[in-house]
Protein backbone atom coordinates (compact mmCIF):
# COMPACT_ATOMS: atom_id res chain seq x y z
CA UNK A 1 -62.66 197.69 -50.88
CA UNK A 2 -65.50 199.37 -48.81
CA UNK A 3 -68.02 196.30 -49.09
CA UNK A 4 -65.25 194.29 -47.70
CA UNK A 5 -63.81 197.13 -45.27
CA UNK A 6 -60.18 196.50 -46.42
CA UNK A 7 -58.51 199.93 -46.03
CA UNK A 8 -55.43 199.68 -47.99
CA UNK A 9 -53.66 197.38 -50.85
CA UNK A 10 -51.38 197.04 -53.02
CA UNK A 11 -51.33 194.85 -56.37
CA UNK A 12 -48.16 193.93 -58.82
CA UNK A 13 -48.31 192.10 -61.87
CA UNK A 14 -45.01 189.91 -62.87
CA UNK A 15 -44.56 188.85 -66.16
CA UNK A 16 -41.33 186.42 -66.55
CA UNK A 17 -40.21 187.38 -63.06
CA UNK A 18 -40.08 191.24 -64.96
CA UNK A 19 -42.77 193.75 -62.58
CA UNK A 20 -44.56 194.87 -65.25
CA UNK A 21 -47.65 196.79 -63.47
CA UNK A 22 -47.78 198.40 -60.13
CA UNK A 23 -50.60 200.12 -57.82
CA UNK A 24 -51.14 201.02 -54.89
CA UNK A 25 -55.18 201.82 -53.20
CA UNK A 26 -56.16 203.30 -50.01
CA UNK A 27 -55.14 204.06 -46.63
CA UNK A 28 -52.30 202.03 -44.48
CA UNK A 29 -55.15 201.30 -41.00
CA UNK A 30 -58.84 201.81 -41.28
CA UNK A 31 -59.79 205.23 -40.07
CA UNK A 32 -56.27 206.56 -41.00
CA UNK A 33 -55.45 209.07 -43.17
CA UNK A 34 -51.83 208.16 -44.28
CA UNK A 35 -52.04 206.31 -48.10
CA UNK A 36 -50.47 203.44 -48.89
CA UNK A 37 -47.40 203.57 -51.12
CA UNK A 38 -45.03 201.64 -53.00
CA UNK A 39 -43.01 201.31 -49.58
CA UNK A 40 -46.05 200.29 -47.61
CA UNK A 41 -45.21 196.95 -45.77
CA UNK A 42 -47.99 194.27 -46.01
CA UNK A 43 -47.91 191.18 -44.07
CA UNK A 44 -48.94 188.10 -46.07
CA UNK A 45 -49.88 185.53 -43.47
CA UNK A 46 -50.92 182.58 -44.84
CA UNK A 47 -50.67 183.28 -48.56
CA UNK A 48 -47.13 183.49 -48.16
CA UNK A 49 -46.82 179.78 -47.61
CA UNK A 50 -48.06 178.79 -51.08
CA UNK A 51 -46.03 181.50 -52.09
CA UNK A 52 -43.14 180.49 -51.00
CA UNK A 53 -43.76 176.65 -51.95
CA UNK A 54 -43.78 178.15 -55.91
CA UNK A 55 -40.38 180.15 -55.79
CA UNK A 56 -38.71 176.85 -53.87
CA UNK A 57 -40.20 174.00 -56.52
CA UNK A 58 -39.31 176.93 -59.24
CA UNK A 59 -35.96 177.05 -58.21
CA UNK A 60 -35.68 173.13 -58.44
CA UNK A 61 -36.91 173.29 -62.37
CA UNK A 62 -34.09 175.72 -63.02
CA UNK A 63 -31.38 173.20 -61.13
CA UNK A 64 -30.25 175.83 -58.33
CA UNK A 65 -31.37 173.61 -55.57
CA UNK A 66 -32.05 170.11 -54.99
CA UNK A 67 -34.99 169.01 -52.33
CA UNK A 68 -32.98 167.18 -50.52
CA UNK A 69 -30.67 170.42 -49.58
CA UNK A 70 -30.44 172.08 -46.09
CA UNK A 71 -33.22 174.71 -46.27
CA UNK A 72 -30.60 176.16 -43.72
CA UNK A 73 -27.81 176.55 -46.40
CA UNK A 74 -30.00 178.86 -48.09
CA UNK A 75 -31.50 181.54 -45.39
CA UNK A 76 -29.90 184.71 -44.35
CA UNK A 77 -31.64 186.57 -41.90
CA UNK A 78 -32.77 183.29 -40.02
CA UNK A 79 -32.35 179.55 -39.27
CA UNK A 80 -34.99 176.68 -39.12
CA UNK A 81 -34.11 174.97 -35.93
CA UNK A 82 -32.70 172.20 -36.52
CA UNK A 83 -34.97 168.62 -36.87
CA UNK A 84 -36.81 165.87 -39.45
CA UNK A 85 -37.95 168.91 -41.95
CA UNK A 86 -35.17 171.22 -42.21
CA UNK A 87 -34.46 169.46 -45.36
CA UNK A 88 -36.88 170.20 -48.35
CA UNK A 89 -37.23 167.00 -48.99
CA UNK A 90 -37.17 165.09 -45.72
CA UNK A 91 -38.93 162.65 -44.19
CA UNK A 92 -39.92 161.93 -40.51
């Protein structure tokens, strides 16, 4: 972490969507003092696209979801606006 000057992470390991190993590593800002925990709050940026991607095509394999539903049908918190790719699997 120091040759790279990342002051904090966490790591899990999932095995069959079970958590199976959990730690946690350094401070929450560079030059801070308070550690990260098991309630620290990372943001992903891009890695949560590919991410993401997985746990969608994942959910096709096990036949909850089609790609050619409404994304929109299945968010909570938030909406795509609607256009050509608020379906998985549409085309512009």
């Amino acid at each position: 972490m120091e040759l790279y000057r990342i002051p904090g992470m966490s790591i899990a390991v999932f095995d069959k969507n079970a958590l199976v190993w959990v730690r946690t590593y350094g401070v929450t800002q560079a030059g801070g003092s308070e550690p990260v925990t098991l309630d620290t709050l990372f943001q992903a940026a891009s890695v949560s696209k590919p991410v993401t991607a997985l746990a969608a095509l994942r959910t096709v394999e096990q036949g909850k979801v089609s790609l050619d539903t409404n994304i929109n049908d299945h968010l909570c918190s938030w909406m795509v606006p609607d256009n050509a790719f608020t379906t998985l699997g549409a085309k512009p």
